[in-house]
C-alpha atoms as a PDB file:
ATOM      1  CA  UNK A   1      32.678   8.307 -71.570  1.00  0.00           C
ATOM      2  CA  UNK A   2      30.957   6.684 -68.602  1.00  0.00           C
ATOM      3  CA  UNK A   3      27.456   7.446 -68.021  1.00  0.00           C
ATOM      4  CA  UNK A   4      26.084   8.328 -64.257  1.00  0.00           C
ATOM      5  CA  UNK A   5      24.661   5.187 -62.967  1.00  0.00           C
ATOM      6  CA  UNK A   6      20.665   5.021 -62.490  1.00  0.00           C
ATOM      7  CA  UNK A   7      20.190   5.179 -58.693  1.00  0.00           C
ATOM      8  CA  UNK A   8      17.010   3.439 -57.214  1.00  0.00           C
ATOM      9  CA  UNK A   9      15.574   1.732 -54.158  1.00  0.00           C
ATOM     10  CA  UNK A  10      13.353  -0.652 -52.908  1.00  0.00           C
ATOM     11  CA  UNK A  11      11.996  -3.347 -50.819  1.00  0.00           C
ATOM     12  CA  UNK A  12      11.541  -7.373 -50.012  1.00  0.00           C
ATOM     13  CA  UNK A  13       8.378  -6.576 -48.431  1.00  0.00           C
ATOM     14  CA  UNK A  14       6.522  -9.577 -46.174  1.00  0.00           C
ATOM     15  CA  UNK A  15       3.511  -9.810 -44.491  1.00  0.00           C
ATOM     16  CA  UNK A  16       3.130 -12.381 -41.505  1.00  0.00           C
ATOM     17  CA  UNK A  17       0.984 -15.739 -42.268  1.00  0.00           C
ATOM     18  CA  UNK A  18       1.523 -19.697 -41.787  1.00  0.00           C
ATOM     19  CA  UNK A  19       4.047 -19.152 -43.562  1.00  0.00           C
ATOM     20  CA  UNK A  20       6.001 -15.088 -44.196  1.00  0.00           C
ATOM     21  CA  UNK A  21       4.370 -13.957 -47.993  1.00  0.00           C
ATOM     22  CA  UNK A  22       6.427 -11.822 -49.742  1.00  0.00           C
ATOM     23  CA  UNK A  23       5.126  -9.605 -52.239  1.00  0.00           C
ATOM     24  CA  UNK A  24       5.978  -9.239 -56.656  1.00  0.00           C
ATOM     25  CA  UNK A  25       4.405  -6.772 -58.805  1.00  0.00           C
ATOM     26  CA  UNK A  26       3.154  -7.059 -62.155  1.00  0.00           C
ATOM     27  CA  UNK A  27       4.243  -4.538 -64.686  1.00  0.00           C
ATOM     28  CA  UNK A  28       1.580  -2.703 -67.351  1.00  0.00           C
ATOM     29  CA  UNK A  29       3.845  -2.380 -70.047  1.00  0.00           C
ATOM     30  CA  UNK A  30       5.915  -5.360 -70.073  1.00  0.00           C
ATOM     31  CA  UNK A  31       3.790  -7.759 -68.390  1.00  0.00           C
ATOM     32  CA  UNK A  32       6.996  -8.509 -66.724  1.00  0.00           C
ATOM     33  CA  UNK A  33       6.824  -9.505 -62.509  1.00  0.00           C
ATOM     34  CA  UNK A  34       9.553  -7.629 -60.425  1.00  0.00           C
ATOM     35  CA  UNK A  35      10.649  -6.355 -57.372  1.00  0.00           C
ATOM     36  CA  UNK A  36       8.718  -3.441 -56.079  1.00  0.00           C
ATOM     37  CA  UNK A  37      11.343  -0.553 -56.681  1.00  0.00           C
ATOM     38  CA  UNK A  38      11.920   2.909 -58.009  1.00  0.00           C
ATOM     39  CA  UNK A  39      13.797   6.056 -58.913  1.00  0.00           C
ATOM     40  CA  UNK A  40      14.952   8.601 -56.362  1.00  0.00           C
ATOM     41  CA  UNK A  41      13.365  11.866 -56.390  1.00  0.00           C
ATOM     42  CA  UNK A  42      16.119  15.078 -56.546  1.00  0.00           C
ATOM     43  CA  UNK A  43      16.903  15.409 -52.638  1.00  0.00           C
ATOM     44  CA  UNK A  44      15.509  12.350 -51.669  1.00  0.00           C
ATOM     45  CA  UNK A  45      17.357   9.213 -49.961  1.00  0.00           C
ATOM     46  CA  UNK A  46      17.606   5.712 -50.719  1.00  0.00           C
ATOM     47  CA  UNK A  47      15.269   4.537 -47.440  1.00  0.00           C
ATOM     48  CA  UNK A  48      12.703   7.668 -48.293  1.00  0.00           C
ATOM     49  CA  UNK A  49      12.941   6.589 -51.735  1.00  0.00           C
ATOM     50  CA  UNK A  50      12.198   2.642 -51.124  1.00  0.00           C
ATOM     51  CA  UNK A  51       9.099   3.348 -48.726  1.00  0.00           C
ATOM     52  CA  UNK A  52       7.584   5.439 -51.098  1.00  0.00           C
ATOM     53  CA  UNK A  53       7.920   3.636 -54.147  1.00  0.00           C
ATOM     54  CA  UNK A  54       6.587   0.333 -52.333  1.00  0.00           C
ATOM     55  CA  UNK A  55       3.529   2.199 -50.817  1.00  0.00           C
ATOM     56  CA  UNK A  56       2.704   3.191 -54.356  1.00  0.00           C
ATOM     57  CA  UNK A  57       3.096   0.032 -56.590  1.00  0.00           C
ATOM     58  CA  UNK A  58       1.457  -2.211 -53.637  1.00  0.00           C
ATOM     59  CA  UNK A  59      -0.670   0.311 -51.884  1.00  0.00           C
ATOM     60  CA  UNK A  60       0.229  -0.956 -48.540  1.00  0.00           C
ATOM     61  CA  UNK A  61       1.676   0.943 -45.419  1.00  0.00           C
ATOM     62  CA  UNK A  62       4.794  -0.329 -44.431  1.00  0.00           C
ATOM     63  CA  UNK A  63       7.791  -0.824 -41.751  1.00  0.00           C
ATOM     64  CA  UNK A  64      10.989  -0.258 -42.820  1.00  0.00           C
ATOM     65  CA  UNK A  65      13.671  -2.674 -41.142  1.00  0.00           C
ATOM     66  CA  UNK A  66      17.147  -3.667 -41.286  1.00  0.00           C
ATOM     67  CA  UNK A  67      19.546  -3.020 -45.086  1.00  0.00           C
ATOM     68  CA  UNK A  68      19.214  -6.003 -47.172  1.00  0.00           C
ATOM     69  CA  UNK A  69      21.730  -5.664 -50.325  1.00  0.00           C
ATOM     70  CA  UNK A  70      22.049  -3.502 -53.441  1.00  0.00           C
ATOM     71  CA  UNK A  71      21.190  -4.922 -56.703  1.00  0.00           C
ATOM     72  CA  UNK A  72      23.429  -3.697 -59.674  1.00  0.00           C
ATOM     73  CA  UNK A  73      22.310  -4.455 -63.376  1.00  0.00           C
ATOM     74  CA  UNK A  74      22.363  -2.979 -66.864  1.00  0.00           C
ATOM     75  CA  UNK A  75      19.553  -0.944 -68.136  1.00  0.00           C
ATOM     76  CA  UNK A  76      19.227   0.964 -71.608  1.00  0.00           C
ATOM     77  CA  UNK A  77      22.870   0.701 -71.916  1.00  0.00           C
ATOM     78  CA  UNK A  78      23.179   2.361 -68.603  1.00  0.00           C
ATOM     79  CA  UNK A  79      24.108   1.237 -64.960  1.00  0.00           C
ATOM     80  CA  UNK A  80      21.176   0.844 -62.372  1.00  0.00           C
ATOM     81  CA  UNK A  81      22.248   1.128 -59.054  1.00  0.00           C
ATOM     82  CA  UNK A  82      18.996  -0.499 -56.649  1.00  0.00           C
ATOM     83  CA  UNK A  83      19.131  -1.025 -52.648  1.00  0.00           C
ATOM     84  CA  UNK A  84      16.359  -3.216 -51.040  1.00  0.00           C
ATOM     85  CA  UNK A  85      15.580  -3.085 -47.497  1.00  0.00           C
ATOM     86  CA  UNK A  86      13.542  -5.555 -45.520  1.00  0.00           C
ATOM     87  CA  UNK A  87      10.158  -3.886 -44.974  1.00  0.00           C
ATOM     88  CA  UNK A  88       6.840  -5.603 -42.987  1.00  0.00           C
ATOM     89  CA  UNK A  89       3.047  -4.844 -43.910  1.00  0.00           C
ATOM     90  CA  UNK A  90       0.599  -5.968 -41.688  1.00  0.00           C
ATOM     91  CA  UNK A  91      -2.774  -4.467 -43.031  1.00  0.00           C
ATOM     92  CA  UNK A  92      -5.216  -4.587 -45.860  1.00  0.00           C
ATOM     93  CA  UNK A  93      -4.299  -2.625 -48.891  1.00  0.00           C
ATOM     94  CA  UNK A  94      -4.988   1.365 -48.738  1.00  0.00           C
ATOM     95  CA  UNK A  95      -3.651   3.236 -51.550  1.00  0.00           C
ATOM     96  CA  UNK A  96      -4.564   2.632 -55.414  1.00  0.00           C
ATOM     97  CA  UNK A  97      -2.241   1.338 -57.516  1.00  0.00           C
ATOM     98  CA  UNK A  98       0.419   3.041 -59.283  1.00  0.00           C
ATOM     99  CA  UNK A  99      -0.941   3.223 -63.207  1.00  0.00           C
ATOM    100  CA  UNK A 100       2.687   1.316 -64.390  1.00  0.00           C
ATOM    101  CA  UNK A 101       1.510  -1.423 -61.828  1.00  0.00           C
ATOM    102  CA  UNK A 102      -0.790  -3.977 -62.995  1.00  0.00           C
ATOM    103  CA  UNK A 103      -1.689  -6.425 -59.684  1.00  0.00           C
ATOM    104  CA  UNK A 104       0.232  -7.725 -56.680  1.00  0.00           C
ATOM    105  CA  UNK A 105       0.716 -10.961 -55.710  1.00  0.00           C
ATOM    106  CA  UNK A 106       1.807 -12.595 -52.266  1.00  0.00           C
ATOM    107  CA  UNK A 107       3.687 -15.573 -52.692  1.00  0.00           C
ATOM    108  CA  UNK A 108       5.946 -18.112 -50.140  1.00  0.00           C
ATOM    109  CA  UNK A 109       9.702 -17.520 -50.934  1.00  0.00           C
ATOM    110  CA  UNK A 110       9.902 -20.096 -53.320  1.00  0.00           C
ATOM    111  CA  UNK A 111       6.945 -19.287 -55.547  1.00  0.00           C
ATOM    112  CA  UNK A 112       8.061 -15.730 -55.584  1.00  0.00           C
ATOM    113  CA  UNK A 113      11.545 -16.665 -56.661  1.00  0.00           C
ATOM    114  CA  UNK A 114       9.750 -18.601 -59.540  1.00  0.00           C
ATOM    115  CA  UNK A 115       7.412 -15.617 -60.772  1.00  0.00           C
ATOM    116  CA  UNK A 116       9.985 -12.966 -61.329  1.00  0.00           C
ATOM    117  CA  UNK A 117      10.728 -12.390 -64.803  1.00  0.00           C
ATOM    118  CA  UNK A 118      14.372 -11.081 -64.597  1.00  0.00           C
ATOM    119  CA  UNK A 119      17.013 -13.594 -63.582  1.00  0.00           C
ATOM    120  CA  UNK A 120      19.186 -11.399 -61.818  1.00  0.00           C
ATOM    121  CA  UNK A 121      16.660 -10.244 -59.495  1.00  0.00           C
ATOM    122  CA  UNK A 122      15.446 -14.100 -58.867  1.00  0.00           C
ATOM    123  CA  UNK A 123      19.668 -14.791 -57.977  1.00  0.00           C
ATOM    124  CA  UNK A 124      19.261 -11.164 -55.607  1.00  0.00           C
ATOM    125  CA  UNK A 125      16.159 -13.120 -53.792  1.00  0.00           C
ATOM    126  CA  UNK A 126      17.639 -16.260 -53.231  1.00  0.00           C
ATOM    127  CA  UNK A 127      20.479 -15.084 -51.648  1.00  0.00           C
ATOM    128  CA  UNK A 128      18.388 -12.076 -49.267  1.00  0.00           C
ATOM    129  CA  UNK A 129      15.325 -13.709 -49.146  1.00  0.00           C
ATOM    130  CA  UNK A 130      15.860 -16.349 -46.482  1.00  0.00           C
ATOM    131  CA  UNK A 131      17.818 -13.895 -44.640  1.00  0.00           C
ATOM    132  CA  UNK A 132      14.104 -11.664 -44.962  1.00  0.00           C
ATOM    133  CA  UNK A 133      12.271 -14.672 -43.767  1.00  0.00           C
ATOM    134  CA  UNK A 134      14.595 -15.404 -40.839  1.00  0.00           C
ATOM    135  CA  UNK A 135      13.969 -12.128 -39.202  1.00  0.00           C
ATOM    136  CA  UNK A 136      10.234 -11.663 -39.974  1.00  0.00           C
ATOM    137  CA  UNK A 137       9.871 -15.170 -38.206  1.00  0.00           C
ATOM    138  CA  UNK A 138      11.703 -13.442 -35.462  1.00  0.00           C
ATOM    139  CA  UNK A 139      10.504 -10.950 -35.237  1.00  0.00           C
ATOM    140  CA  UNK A 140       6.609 -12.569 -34.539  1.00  0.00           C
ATOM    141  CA  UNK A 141       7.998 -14.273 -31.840  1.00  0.00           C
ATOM    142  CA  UNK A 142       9.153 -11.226 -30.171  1.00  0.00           C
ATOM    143  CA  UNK A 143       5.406  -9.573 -30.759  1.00  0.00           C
ATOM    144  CA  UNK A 144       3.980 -13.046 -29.065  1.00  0.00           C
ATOM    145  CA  UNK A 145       6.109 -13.300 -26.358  1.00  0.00           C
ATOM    146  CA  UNK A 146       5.550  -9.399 -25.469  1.00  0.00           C
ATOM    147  CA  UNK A 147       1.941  -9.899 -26.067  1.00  0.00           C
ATOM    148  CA  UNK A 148       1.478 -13.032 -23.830  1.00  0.00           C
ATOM    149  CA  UNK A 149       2.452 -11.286 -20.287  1.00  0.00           C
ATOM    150  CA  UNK A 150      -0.161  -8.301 -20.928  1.00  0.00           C
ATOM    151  CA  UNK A 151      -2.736 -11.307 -21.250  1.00  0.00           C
ATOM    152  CA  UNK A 152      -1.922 -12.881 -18.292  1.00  0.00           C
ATOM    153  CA  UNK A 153      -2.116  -9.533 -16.367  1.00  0.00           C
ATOM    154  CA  UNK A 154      -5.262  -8.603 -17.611  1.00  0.00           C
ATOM    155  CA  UNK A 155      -6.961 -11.932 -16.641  1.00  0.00           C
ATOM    156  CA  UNK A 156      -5.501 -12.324 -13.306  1.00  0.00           C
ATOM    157  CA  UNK A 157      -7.946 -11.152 -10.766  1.00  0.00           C
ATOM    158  CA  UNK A 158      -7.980  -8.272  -8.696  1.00  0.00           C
ATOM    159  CA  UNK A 159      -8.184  -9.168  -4.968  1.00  0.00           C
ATOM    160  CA  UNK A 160      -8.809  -6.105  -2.745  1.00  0.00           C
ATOM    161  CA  UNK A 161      -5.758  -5.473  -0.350  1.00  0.00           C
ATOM    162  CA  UNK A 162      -6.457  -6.435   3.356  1.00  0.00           C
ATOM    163  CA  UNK A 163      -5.486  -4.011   6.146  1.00  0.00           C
ATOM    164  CA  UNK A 164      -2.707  -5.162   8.267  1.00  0.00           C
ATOM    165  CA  UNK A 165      -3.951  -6.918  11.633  1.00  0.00           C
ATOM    166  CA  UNK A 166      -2.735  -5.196  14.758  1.00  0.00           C
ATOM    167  CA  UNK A 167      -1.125  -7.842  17.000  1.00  0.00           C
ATOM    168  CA  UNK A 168      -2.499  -7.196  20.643  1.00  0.00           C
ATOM    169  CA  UNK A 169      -0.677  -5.751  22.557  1.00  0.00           C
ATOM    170  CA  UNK A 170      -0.181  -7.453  26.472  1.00  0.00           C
ATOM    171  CA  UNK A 171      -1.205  -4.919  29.380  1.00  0.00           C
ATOM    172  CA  UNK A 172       0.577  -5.597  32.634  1.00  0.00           C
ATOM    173  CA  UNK A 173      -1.812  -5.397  35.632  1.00  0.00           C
ATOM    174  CA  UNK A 174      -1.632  -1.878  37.779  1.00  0.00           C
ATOM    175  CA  UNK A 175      -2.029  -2.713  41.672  1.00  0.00           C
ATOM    176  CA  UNK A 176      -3.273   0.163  43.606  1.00  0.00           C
ATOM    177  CA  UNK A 177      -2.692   0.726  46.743  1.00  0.00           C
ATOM    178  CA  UNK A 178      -6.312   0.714  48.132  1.00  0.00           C
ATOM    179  CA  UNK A 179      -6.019   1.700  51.755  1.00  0.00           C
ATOM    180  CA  UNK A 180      -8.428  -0.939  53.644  1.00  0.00           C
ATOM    181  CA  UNK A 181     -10.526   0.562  57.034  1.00  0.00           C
ATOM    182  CA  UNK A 182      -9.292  -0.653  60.600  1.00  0.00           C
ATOM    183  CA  UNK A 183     -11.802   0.428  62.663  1.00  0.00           C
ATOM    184  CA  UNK A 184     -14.609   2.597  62.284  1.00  0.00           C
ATOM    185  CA  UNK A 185     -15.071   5.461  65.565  1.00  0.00           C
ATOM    186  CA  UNK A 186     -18.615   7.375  65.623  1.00  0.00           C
ATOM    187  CA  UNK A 187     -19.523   6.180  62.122  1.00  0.00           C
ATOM    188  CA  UNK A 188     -15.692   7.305  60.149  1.00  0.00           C
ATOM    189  CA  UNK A 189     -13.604   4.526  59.219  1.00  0.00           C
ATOM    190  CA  UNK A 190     -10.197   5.213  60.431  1.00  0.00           C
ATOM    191  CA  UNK A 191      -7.626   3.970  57.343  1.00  0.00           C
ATOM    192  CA  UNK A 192      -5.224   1.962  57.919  1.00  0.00           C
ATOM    193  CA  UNK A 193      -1.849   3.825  56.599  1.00  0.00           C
ATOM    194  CA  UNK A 194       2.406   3.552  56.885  1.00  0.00           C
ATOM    195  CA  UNK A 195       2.685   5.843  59.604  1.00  0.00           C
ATOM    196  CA  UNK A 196       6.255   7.010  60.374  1.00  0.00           C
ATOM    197  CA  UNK A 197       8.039   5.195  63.179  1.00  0.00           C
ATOM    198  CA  UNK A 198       8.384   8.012  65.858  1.00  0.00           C
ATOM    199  CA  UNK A 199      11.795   8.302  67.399  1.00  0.00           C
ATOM    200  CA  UNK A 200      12.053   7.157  71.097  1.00  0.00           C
ATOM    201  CA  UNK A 201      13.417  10.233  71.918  1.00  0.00           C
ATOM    202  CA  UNK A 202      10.292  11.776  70.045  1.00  0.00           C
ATOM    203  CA  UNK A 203       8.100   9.422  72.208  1.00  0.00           C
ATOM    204  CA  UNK A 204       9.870  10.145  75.490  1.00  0.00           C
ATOM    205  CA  UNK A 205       9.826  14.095  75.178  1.00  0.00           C
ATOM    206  CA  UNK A 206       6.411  14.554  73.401  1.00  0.00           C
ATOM    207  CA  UNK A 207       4.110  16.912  75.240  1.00  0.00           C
ATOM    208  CA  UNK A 208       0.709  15.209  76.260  1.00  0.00           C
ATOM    209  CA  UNK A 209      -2.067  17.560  75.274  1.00  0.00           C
ATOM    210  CA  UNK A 210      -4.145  18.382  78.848  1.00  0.00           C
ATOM    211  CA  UNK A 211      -7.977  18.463  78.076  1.00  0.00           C
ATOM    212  CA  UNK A 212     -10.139  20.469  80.340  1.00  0.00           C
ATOM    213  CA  UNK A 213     -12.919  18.768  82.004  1.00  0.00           C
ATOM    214  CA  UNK A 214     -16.378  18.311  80.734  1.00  0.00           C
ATOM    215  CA  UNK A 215     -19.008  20.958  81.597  1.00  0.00           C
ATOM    216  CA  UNK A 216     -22.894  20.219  81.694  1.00  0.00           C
ATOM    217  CA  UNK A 217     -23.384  23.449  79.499  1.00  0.00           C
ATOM    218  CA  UNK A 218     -21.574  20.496  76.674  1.00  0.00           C
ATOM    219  CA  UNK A 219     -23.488  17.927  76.991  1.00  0.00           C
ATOM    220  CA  UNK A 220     -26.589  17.531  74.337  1.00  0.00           C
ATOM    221  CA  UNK A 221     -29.219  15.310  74.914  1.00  0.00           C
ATOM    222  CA  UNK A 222     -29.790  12.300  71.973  1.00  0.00           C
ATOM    223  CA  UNK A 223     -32.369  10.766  71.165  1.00  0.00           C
ATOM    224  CA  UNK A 224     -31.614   6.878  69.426  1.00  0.00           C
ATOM    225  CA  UNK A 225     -33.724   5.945  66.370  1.00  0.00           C
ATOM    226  CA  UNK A 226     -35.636   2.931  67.462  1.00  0.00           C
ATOM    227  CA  UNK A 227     -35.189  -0.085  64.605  1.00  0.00           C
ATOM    228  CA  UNK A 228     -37.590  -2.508  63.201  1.00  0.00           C
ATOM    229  CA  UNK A 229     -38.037  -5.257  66.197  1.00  0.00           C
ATOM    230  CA  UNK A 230     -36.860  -3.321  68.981  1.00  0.00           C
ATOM    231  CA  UNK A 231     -39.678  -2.550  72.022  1.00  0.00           C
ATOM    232  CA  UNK A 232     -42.148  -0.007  72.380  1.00  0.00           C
ATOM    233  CA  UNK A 233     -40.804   3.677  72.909  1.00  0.00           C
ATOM    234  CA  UNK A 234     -41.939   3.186  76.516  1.00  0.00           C
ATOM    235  CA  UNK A 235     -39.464   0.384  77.201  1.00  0.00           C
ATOM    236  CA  UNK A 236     -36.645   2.091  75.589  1.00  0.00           C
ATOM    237  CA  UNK A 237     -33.692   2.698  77.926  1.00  0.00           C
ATOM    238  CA  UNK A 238     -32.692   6.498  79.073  1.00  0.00           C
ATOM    239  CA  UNK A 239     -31.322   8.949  76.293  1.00  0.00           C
ATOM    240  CA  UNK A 240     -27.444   8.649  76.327  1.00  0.00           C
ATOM    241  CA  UNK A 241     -25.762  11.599  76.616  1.00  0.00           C
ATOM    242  CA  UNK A 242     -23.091  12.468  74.294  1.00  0.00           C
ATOM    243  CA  UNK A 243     -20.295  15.404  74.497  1.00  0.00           C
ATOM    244  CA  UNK A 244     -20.479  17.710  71.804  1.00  0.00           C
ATOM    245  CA  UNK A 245     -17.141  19.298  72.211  1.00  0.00           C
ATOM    246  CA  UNK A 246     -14.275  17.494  72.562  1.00  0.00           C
ATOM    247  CA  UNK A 247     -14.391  13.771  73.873  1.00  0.00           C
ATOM    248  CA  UNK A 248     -13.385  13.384  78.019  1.00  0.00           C
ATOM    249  CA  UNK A 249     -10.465  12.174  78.445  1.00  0.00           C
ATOM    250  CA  UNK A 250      -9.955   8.461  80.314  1.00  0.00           C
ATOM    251  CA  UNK A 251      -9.081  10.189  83.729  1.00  0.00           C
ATOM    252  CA  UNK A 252     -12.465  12.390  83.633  1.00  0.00           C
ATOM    253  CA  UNK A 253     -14.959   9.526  82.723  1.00  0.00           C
ATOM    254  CA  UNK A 254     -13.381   7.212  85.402  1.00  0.00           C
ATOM    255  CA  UNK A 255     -15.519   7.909  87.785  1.00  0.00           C
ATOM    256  CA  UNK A 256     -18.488   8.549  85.772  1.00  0.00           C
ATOM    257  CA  UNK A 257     -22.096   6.393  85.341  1.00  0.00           C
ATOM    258  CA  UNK A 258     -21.725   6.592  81.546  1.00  0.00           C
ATOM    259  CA  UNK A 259     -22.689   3.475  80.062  1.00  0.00           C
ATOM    260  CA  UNK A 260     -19.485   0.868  78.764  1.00  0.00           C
ATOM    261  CA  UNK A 261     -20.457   1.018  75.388  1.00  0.00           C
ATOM    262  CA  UNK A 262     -20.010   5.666  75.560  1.00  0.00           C
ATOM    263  CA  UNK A 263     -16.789   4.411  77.152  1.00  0.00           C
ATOM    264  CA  UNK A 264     -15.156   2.409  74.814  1.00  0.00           C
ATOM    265  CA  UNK A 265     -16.534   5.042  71.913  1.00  0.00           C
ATOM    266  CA  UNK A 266     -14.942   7.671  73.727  1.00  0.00           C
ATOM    267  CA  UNK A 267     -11.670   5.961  74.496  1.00  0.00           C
ATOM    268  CA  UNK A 268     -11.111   4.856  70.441  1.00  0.00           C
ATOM    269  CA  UNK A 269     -12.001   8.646  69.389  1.00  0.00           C
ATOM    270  CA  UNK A 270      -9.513  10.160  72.108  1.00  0.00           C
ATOM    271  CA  UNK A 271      -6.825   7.823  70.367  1.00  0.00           C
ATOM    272  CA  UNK A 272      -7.818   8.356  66.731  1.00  0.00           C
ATOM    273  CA  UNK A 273      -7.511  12.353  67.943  1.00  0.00           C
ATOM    274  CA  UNK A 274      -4.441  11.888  69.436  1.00  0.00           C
ATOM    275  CA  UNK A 275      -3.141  10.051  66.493  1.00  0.00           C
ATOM    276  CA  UNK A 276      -4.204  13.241  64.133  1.00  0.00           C
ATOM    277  CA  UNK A 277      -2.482  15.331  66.730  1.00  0.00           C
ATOM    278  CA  UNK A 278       0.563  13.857  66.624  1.00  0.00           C
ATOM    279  CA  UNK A 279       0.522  13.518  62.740  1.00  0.00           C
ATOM    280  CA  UNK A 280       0.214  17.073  62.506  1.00  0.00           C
ATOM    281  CA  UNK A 281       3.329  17.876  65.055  1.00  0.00           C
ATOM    282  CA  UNK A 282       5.340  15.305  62.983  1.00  0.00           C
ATOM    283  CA  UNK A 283       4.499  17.038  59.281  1.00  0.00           C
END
């Protein structure tokens, strides 16, 4: 009758250098170098079963990777049943060793082929072990090539962002209408403006506003300010006499000894009345 085969687990485990180590055990009993491996524990899986065996016979933490291969040999007339997986330590070691485990020893995959002591598990490293190597190796490259970018990043400076420069923006010139003086009458300027163009008909029928004639009671008596340079008070001419109602109209001061310069005064302020006059009849 068959007896139930032995079922273990374990691991190639490597650890990065020049060159990927990969790590044999030395046996207490035997004196015999293996394979770090082990029995499963009731409940327990293979990959459960393979981490914690390793971390106990090399006292190192380590990554489990990718399914290498199951081993299959004889052992005390029964079957043992052993899968490896390729596992990674990158630290010092941390736990103390198993007592079944003498020492551990990190060795290129060539050396460690040539320190086991069983020949079926130096055929079971031959055949997994460069395929162990190939990804370890790969797997530093990915780390370095991850690892270079953050480098770069952290070295390049910071430069301070700069605030967008407004462009200017072109202003067209306003014109205003300033209205410019004409004439000035009695000390106001009279503004030149765009008066409306009065009708012909307008002009022909427009009432023309009858003054009454001066009075004496409207007539104040002025006295000019002498200025700097002019003659003594005694040789100033006679006080001109100025209406203080309404100007005369051209008919009334005809006649009249009023001096040319009252007349000329009076005839631009009758027009610049007439002017408001009519202004107002228009609006």
């Amino acid at each position: 009758m068959a007896r139930t085969p032995v079922l273990a687990a374990g691991g190639i485990v490597l650890r990065q250098a020049k060159s990927p180590l990969i790590a044999v055990v030395r046996l207490r009993k035997r004196n015999e170098w293996v394979l770090p491996k082990g029995k499963l524990d009731d409940g327990e899986t293979a990959r459960d079963a393979a981490e914690r065996e390793v971390n106990e016979e090399t006292g190192h933490d380590v990554i489990v990777h990718e399914f290498l291969g199951t081993l299959v040999y004889e052992s005390g007339g029964r079957s043992k049943v052993v899968h490896y997986w390729r596992m990674q330590s990158d630290g010092d070691q941390v736990y103390d060793l198993m007592t079944d485990i003498r020492e551990v020893d990190w060795l290129p995959l060539d050396a460690a082929v040539e320190r086991l002591s069983r020949s079926y598990e130096r055929a079971f490293l031959e055949n997994v072990g460069p395929i162990a190597v190939e990804a370890a190796i790969a797997d530093l490259s990915r780390r370095k090539s991850k690892a270079a970018p953050a480098k770069q990043r952290r070295a390049r400076p910071v430069v301070p962002a700069q605030p967008p420069v407004a462009e200017p923006v072109p202003v067209e010139p306003v014109e205003l209408e300033t209205p410019i003086a004409s004439e000035v009458v009695n000390g106001v300027a009279l503004l030149e403006t765009e008066q409306p163009v009065m009708p012909a008909e307008a002009q022909e029928t427009a009432p023309v506003e009858q003054r009454e004639p001066m009075r004496p009671d409207d007539l104040v008596e002025t006295s000019p300010i002498p200025a700097e340079g002019d003659p003594p008070a005694a040789e100033q001419p006679p006080p001109v006499v100025v209406a203080q109602s309404d100007p005369p109209s051209v008919e009334t001061c005809e006649g009249a000894d009023a001096p040319a310069a009252l007349t000329v005064e009076t005839r631009r302020k009758t027009l610049a009345e007439k002017l408001r006059a009519w202004l107002r009849r228009a609006a």
